[in-house]
Protein backbone atom coordinates (compact mmCIF):
# COMPACT_ATOMS: atom_id res chain seq x y z
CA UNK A 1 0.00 0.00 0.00
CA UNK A 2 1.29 3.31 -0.55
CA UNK A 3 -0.17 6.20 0.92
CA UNK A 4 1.42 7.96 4.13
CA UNK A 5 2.48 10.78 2.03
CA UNK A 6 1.48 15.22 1.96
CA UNK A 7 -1.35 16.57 0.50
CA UNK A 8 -2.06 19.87 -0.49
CA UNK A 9 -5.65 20.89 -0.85
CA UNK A 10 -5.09 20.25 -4.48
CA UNK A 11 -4.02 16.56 -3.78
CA UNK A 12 -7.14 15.18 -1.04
CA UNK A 13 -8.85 13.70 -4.23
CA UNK A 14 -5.76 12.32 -6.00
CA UNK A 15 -4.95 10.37 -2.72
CA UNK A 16 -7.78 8.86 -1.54
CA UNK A 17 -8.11 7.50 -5.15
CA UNK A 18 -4.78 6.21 -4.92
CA UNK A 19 -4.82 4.88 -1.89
CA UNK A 20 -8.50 3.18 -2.41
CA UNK A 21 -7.24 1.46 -5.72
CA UNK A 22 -4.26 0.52 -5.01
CA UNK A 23 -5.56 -1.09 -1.85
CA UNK A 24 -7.57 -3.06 -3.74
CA UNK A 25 -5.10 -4.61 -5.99
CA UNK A 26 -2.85 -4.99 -3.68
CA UNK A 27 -5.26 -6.52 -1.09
CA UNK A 28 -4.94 -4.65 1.67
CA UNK A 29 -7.09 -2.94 4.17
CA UNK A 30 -7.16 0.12 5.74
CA UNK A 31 -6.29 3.66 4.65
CA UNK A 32 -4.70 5.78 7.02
CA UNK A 33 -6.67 9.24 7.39
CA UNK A 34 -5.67 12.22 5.79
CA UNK A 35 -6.46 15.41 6.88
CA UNK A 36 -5.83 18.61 4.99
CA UNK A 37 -6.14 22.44 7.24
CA UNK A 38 -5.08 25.69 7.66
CA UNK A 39 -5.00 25.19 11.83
CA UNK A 40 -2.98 27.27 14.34
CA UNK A 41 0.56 25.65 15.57
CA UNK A 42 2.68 26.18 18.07
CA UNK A 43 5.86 28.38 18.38
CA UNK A 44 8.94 25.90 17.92
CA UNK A 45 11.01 25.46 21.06
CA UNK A 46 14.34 27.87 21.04
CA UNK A 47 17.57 26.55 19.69
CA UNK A 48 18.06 23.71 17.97
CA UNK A 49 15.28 20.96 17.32
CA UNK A 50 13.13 19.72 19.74
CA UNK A 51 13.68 16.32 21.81
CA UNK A 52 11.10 14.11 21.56
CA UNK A 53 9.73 13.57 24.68
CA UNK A 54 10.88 10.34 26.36
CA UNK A 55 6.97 8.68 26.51
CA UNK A 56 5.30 5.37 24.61
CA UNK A 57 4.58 8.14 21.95
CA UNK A 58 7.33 10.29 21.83
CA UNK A 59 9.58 7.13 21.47
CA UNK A 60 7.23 5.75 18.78
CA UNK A 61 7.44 8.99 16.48
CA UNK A 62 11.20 8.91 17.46
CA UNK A 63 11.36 5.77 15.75
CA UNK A 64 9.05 6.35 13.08
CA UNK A 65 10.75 9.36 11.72
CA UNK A 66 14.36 7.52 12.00
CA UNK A 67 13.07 4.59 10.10
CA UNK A 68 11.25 7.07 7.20
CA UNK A 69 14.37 9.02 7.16
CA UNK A 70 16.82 6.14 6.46
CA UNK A 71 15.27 4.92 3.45
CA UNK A 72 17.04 1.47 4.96
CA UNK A 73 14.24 -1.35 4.33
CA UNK A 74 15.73 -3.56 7.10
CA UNK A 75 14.99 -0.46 9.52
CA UNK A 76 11.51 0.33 7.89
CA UNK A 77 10.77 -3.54 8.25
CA UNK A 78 11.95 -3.98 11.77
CA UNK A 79 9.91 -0.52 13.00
CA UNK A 80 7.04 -1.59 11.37
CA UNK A 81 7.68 -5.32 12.97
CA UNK A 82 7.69 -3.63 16.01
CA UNK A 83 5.12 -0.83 16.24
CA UNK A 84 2.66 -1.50 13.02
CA UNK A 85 2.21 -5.20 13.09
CA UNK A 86 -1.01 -5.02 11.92
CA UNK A 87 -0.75 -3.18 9.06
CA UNK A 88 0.84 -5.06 6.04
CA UNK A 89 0.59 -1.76 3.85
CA UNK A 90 2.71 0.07 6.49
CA UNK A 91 6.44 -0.20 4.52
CA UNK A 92 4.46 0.71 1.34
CA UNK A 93 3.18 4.40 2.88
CA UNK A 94 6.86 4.41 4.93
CA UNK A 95 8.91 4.09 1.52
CA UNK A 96 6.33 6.30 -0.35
CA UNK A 97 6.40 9.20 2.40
CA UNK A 98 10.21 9.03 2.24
CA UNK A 99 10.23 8.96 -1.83
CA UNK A 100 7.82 11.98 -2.32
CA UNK A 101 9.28 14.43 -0.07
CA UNK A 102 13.10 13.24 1.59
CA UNK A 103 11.82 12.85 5.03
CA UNK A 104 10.99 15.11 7.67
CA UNK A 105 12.13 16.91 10.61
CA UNK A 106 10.38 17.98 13.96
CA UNK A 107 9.80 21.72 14.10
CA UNK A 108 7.57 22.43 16.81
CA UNK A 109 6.07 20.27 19.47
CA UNK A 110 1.95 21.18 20.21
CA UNK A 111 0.93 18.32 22.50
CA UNK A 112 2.56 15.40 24.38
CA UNK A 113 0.50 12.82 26.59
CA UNK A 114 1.75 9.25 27.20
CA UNK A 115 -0.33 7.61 24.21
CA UNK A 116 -0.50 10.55 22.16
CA UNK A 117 1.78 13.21 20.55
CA UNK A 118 0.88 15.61 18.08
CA UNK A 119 4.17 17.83 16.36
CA UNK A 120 4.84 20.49 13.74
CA UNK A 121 7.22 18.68 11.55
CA UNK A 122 9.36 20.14 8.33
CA UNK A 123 9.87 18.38 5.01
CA UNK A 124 12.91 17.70 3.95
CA UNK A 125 12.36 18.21 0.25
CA UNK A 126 13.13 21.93 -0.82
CA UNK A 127 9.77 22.99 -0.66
CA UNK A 128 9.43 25.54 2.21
CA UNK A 129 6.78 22.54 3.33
CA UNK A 130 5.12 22.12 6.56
CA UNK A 131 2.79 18.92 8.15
CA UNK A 132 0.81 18.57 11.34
CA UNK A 133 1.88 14.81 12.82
CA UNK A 134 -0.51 12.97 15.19
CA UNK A 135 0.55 9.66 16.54
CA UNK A 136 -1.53 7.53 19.42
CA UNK A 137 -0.37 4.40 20.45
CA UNK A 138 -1.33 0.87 22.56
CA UNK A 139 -0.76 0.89 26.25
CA UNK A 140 1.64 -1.75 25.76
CA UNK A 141 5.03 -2.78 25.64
CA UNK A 142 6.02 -2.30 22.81
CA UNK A 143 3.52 0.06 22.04
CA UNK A 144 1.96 -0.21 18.72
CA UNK A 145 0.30 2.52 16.43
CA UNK A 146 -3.03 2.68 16.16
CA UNK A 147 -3.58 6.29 14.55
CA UNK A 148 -1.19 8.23 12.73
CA UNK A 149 -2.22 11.59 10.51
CA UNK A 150 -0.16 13.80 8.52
CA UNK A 151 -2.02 16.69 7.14
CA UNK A 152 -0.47 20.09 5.52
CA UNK A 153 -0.34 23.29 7.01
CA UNK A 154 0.65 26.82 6.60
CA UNK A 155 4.34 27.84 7.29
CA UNK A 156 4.55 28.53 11.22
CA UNK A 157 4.62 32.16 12.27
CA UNK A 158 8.39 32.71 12.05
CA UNK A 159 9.60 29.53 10.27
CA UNK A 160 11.69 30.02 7.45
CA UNK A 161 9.87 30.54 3.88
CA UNK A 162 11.27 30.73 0.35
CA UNK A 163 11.39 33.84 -0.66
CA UNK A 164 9.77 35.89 -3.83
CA UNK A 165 11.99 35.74 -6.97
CA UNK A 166 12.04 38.04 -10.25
CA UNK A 167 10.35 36.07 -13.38
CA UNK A 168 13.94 35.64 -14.73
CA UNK A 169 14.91 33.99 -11.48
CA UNK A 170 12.20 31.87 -10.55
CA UNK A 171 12.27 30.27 -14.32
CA UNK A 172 16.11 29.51 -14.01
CA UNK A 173 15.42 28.01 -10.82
CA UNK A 174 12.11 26.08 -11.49
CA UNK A 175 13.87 24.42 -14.62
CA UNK A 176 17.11 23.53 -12.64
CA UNK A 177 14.00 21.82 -10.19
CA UNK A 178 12.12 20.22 -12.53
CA UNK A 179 15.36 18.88 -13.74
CA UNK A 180 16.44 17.24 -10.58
CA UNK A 181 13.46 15.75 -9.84
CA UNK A 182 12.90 14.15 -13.15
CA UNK A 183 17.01 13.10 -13.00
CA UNK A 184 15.78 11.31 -9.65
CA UNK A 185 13.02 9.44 -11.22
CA UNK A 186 10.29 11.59 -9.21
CA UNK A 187 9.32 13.66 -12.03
CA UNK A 188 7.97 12.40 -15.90
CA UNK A 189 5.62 15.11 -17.81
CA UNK A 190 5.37 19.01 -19.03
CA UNK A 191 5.37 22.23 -17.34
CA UNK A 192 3.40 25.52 -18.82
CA UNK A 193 4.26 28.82 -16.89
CA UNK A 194 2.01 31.51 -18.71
CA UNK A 195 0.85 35.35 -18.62
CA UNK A 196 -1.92 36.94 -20.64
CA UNK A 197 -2.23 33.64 -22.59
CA UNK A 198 1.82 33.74 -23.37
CA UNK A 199 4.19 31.12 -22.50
CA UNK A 200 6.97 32.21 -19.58
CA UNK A 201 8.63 28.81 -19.78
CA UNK A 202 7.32 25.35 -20.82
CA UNK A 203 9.02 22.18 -21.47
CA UNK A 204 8.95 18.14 -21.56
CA UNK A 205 10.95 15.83 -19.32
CA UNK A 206 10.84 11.58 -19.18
CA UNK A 207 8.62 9.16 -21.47
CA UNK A 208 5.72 8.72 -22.60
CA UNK A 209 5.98 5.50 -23.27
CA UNK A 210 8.64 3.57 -21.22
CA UNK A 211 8.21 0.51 -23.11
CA UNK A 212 8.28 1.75 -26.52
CA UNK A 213 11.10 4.70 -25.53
CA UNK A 214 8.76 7.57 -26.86
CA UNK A 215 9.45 10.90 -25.24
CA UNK A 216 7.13 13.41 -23.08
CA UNK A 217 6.75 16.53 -25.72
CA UNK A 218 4.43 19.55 -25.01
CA UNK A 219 2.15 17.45 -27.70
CA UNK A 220 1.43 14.35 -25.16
CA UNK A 221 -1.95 14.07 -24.07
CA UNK A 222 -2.30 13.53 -20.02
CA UNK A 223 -4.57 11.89 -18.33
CA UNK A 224 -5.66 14.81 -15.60
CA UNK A 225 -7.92 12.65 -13.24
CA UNK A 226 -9.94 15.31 -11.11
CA UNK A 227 -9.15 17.78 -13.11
CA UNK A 228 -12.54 17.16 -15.24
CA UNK A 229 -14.52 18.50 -12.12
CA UNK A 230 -13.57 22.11 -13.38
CA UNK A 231 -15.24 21.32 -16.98
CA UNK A 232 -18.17 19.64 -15.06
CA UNK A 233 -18.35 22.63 -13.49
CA UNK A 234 -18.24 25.44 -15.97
CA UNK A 235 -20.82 23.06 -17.85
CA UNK A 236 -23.35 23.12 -14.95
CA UNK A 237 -22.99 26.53 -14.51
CA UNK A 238 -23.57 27.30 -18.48
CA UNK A 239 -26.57 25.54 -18.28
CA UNK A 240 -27.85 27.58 -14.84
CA UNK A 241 -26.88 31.03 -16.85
CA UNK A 242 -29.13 29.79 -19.45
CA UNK A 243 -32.17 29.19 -17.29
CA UNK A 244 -32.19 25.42 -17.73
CA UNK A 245 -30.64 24.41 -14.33
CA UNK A 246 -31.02 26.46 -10.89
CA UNK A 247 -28.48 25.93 -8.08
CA UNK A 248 -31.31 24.79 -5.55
CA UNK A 249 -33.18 22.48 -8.03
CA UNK A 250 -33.04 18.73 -6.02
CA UNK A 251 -31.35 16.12 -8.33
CA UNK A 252 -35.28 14.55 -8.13
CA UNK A 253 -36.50 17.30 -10.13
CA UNK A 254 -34.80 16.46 -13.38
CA UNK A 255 -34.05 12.66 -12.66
CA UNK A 256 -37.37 11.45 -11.22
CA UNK A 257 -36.78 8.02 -11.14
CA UNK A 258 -33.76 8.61 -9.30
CA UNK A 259 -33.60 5.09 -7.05
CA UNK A 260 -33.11 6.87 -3.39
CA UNK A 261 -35.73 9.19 -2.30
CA UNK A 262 -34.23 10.85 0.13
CA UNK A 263 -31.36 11.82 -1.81
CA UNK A 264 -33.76 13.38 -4.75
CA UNK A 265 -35.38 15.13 -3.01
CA UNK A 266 -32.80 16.72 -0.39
CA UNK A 267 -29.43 17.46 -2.67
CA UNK A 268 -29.34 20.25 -4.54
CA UNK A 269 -27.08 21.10 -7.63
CA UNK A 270 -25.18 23.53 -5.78
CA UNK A 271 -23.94 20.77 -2.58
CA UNK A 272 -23.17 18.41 -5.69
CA UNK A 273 -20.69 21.54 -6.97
CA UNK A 274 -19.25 22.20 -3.60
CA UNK A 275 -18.85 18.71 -1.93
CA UNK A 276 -21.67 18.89 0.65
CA UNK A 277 -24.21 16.52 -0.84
CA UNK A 278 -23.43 14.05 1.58
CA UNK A 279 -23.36 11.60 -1.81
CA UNK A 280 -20.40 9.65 -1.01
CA UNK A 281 -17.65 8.38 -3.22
CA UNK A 282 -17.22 5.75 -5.62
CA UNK A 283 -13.55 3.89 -5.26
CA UNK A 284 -13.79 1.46 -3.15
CA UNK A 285 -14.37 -3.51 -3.41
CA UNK A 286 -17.45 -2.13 -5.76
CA UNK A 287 -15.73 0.00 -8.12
CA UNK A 288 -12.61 -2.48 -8.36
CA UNK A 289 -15.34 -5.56 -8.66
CA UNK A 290 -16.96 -3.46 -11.64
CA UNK A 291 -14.53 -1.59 -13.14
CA UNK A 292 -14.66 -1.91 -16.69
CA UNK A 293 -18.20 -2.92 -16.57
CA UNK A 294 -18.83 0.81 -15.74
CA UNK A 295 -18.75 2.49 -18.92
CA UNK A 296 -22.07 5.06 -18.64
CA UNK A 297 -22.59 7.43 -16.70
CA UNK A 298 -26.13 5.77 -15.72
CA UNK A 299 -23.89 2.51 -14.50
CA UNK A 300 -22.54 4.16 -12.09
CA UNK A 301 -26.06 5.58 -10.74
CA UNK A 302 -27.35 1.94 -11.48
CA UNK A 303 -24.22 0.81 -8.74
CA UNK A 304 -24.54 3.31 -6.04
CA UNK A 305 -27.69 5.11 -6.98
CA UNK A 306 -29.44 3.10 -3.97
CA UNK A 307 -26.99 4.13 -1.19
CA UNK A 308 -28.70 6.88 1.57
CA UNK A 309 -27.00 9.94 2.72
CA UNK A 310 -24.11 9.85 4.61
CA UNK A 311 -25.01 13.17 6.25
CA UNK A 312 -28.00 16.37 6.08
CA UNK A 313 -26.36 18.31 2.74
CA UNK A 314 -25.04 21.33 3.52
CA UNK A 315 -24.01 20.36 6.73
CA UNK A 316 -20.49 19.58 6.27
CA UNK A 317 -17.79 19.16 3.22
CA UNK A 318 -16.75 15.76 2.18
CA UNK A 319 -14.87 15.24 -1.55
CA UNK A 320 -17.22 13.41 -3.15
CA UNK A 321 -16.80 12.06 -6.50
CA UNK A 322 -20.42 10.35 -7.04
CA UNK A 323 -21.73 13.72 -6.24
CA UNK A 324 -19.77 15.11 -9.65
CA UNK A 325 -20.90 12.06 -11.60
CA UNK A 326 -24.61 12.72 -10.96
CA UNK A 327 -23.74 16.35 -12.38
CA UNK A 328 -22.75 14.49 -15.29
CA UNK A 329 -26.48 12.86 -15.60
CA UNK A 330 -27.92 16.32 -14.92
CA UNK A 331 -25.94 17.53 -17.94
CA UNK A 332 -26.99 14.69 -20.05
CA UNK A 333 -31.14 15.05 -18.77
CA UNK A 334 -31.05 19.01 -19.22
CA UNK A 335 -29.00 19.37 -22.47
CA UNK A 336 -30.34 16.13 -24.36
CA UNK A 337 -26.82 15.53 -25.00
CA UNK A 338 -24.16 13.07 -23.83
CA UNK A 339 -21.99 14.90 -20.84
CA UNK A 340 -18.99 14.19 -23.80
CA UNK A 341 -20.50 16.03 -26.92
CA UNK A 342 -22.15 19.32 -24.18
CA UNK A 343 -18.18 19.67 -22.71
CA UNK A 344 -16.50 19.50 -26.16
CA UNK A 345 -18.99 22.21 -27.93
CA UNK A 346 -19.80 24.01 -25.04
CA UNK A 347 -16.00 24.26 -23.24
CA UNK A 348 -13.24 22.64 -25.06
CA UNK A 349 -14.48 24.46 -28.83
CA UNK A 350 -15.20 27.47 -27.50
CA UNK A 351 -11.72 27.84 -25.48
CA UNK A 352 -9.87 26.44 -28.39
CA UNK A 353 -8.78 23.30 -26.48
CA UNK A 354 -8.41 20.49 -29.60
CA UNK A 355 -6.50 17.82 -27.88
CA UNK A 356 -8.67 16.77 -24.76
CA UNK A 357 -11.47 14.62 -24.55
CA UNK A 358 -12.29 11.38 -22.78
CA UNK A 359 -12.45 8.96 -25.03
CA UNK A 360 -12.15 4.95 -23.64
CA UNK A 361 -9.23 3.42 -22.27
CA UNK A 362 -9.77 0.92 -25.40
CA UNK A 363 -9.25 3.88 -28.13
CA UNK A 364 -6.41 4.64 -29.74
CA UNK A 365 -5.68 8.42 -28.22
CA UNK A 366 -2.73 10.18 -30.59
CA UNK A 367 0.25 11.15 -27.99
CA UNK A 368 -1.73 9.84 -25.00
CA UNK A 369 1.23 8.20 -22.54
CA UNK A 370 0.52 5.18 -20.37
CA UNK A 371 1.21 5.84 -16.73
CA UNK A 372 3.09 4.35 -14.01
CA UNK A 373 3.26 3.72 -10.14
CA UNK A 374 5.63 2.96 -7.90
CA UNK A 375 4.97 -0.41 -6.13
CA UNK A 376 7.45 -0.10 -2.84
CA UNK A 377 11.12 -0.36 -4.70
CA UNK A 378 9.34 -1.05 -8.80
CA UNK A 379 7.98 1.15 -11.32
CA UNK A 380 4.58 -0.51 -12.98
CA UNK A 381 1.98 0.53 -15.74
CA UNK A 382 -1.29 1.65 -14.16
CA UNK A 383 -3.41 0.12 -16.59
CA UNK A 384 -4.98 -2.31 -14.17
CA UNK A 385 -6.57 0.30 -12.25
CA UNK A 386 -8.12 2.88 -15.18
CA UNK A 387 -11.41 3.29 -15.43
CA UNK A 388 -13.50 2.10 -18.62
CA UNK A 389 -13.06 5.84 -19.99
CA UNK A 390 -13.13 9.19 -18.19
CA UNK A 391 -16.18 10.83 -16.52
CA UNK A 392 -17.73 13.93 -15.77
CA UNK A 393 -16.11 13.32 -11.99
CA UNK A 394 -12.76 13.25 -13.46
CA UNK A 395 -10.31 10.70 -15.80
CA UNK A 396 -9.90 12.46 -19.29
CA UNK A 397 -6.66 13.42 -20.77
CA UNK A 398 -5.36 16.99 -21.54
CA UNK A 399 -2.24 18.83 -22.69
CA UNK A 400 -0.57 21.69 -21.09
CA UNK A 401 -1.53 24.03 -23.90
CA UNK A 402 -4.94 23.21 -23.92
CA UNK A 403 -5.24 23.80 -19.96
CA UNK A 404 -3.36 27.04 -20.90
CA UNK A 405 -6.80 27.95 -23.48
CA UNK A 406 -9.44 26.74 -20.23
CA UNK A 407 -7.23 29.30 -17.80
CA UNK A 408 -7.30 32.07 -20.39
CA UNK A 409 -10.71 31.53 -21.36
CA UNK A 410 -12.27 31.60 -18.12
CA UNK A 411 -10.15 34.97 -16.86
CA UNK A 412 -11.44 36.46 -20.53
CA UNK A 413 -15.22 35.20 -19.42
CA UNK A 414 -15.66 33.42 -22.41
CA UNK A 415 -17.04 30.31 -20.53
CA UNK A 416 -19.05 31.58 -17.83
CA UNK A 417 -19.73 35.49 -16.98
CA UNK A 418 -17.85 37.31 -14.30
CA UNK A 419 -20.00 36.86 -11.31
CA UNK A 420 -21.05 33.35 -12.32
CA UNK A 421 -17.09 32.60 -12.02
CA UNK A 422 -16.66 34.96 -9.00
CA UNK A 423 -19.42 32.80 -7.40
CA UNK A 424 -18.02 29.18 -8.57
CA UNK A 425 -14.42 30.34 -7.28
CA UNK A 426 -15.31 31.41 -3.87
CA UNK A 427 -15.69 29.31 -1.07
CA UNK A 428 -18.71 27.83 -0.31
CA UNK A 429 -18.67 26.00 2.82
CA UNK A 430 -16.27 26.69 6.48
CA UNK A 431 -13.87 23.96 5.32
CA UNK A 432 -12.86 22.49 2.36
CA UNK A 433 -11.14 25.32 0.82
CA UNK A 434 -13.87 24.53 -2.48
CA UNK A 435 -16.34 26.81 -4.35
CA UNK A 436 -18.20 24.70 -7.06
CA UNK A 437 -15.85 22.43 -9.13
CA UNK A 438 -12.68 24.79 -8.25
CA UNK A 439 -10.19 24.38 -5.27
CA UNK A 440 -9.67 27.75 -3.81
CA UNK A 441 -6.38 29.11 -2.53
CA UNK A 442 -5.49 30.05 1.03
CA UNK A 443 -7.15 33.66 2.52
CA UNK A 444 -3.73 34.30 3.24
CA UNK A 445 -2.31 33.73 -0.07
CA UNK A 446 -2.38 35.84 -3.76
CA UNK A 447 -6.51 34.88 -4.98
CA UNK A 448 -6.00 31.81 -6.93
CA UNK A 449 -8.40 29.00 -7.91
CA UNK A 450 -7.99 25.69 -10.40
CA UNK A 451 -8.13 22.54 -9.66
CA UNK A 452 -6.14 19.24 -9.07
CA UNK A 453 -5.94 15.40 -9.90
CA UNK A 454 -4.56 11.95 -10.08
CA UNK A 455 -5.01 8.60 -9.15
CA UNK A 456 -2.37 5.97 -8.87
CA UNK A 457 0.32 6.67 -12.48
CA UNK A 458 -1.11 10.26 -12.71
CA UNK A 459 -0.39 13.59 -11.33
CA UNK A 460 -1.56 17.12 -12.43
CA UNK A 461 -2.44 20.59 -11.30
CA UNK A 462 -4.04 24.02 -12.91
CA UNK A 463 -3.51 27.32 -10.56
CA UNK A 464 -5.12 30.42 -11.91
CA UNK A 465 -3.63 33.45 -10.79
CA UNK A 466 -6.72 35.89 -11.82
CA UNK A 467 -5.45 39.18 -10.48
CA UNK A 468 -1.97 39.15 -12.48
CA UNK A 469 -3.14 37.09 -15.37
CA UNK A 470 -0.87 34.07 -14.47
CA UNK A 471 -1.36 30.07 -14.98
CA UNK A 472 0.60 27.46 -14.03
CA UNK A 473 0.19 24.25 -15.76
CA UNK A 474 2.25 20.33 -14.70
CA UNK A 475 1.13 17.33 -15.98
CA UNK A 476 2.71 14.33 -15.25
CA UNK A 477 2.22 10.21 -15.80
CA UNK A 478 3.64 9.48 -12.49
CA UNK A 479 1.91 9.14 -9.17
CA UNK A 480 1.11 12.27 -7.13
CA UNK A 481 2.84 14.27 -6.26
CA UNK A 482 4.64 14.52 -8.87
CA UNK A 483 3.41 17.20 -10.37
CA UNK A 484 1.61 19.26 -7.29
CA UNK A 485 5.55 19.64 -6.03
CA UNK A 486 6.57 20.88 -8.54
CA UNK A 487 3.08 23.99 -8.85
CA UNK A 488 4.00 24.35 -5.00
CA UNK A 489 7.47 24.92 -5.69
CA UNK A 490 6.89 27.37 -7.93
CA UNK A 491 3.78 28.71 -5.89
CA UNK A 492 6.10 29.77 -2.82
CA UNK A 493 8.44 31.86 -5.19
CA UNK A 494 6.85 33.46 -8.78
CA UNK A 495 6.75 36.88 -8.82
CA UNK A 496 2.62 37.56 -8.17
CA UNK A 497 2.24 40.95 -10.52
């Protein structure tokens, strides 16, 4: 299993895919929680590092982080022998959370109790990168995990941050980044740096096909994963600006034989956009059971159209991927199209975007690249774990320049008007950093929205810098997060005018 790693808010969806699929086909059970916030920490302790604190959890941690940072699997295997016996997936996250960001380092310590410790710890990698750590262990000897989180959070108040380069600067420097990731195996797509619908710097690194030797050019085709969520979007929203969809119409209203009740009639189109439908996902024994028998969007409402609830909507935020798939049916029942044929006229022709689509796994896609996953210490195709074809929840394929056309075309309101996309780009719940279809940037930050995505053998990100006419595109056909590092690289240093 591999999945202990750092998310960004642009990564919560590309994880739990990844770790749901991949615990599938590797047969193992459960993922550790992930938590993503923007919480208050604690002012490190003066002068060097903190000790860990000499309890059952403070030792455990201790350990923990030792055996991550060594990259040694005799140490990883004898930790986890040790403290996660219980959890055969354990050297999988270990060896992935040491692989995507070099290990970590304890900045600040906010709690300590004998089962439980909770620290501010650094990442190694060169990303100016910060994680809360929870660990609670057994009352036992020797005491064994039984919760650990990792969830990303804003620099602490005086903790070093990169600093703000000039354009010239920060493309030198993102190119000499890109090109020591992808020298270290972690990095394998394109980058698109753009202002006012002009390339700043772009470029290809890795294959496309490993296999075959083809190259990554600025021509391959990506497969984006979430990423479709911001055309799902836009497409809903088209249709509410044209008076054929309101935001508080229940799904019942336009699919009437929709098979739970309770559902039609209480979730609106706008908790569907924002996450708060309470609709639940999809990955999971059912999707891996019926994966390539799902090939409709009315297949997967045929699978999980029965399930209740899993909480009032609009009473809390919860990523939810069937949610975006029933947008995809509302499409189809409002428009009397196909959710494929309303997104191509309707977003992709009238930005200009010619090389994206969704087309089946099973069709030959010009310059599409296959994708691959680590599995602990291998590299492996992803093909056992794609989808039938992409959906309106996320799995079509892309290239950077297109992306570049969807930025430029939404800042120019071409695809939606201004307040429509000043509405779909705000936040729309207390948590969850989401509007509807976009991921939303921190308060604290420049205003930027876009979106992420992945799933295990893909990695990509779209920021949209709306006030200085700025887009950053990275695609990538490697598991996350590839590609997010290398947008938050670049995030903590471009020049924001």
């Amino acid at each position: 299993m591999k999945q202990l790693e750092t998310v960004g808010q642009e990564q919560i969806e590309p994880v739990r895919r990844r770790v749901a699929l991949k615990a599938i086909k590797l047969g193992k059970r459960g993922i550790l929680s992930l938590l993503v916030g923007a919480l208050s920490v604690g002012l490190p302790l003066a002068g060097a590092p903190p000790e860990l604190p000499a309890t059952p959890a403070g030792k455990v941690l201790a350990g923990y982080l030792e055996a991550v940072n060594s990259g040694n699997k005799d140490k990883l295997e004898a930790f986890i022998k040790a403290h996660r016996p219980d959890r055969p997936d354990a050297l999988d996250r270990m060896v992935d959370l040491r692989w995507n960001i070099g290990g970590l380092d304890v900045y600040s310590i906010e709690s300590s109790e004998a089962l439980n410790i909770q620290a501010v710890v650094r990442e190694r990698g060169d990303n100016g990168r910060y994680d809360r750590m929870s660990v609670t262990v057994s009352d036992g000897d020797p005491a064994v995990i039984t919760k650990v989180t990792l969830s990303l959070i804003p620099p602490p108040a005086g903790a070093p941050v990169p600093k703000r380069l000039t354009q010239g600067e920060a493309v030198a420097a993102w190119q000499a980044e890109i090109d020591k990731a992808a020298s270290a195996g972690k990095f394998s797509g394109v980058w698109l740096w753009a202002k006012n619908g002009r390339a700043i710097t772009s470029g290809a690194r890795g294959k496309a096909d490993r296999e075959k030797g083809i190259d990554n050019t600025l021509d391959t085709r990506f497969r984006i994963g979430s990423m479709n969520k911001m055309f799902t979007a836009v497409a809903t929203l088209q249709l509410v600006e044209r008076g054929k969809l309101s935001l508080d119409d229940p799904i019942g209203k336009i699919l009437p034989d929709y098979p739970n009740a309770n559902v039609a009639s209480k979730v609106k189109v706008r908790h569907l956009l924002s996450h708060t439908g309470g609709t639940g996902d999809i990955f999971g024994p059912e999707f891996e059971a019926h994966r390539l028998e799902l090939k409709t969007l009315q297949d997967y409402v045929k699978l999980y159209g029965e399930r209740d609830l899993q909480f009032e909507p609009g009473t809390k935020w919860e990523y939810s991927n069937y949610g975006f798939l029933l947008l995809g049916e509302l499409i189809e029942k409002v428009s009397g199209k196909s959710y494929y044929d309303f997104v191509a006229e309707n977003i992709y022709r009238v930005a200009g975007m010619t090389s994206s689509g969704s087309e089946p796994e099973s069709a030959k896609v010009a310059n599409r690249s296959k994708g691959y996953m680590r599995d602990q210490f291998q590299m492996v195709s992803n093909e056992p774990t794609l989808p039938w074809r992409g959906t309106s929840a996320g799995g079509g394929y892309t290239t950077a320049a297109d992306l570049m056309k969807f930025a430029d075309a939404l800042m120019s309101n071409k695809l939606l008007k201004a307040e429509t996309l000043a509405e779909a780009t705000r936040p729309q719940f207390t948590t969850g950093a989401y509007g509807f279809g976009f991921q939303i940037g921190r308060p604290d930050e420049a205003r930027t929205y876009g979106h992420g995505g992945g799933a295990p053998g893909m990695n990509a990100i779209l920021r949209v810098y709306p006030e200085s006419g700025q887009s950053v595109i990275v695609l990538c056909n490697l598991d996350s997060p590839s590609a997010s590092r290398m947008g938050d690289w670049l995030h903590a240093r471009m020049p924001l005018k």
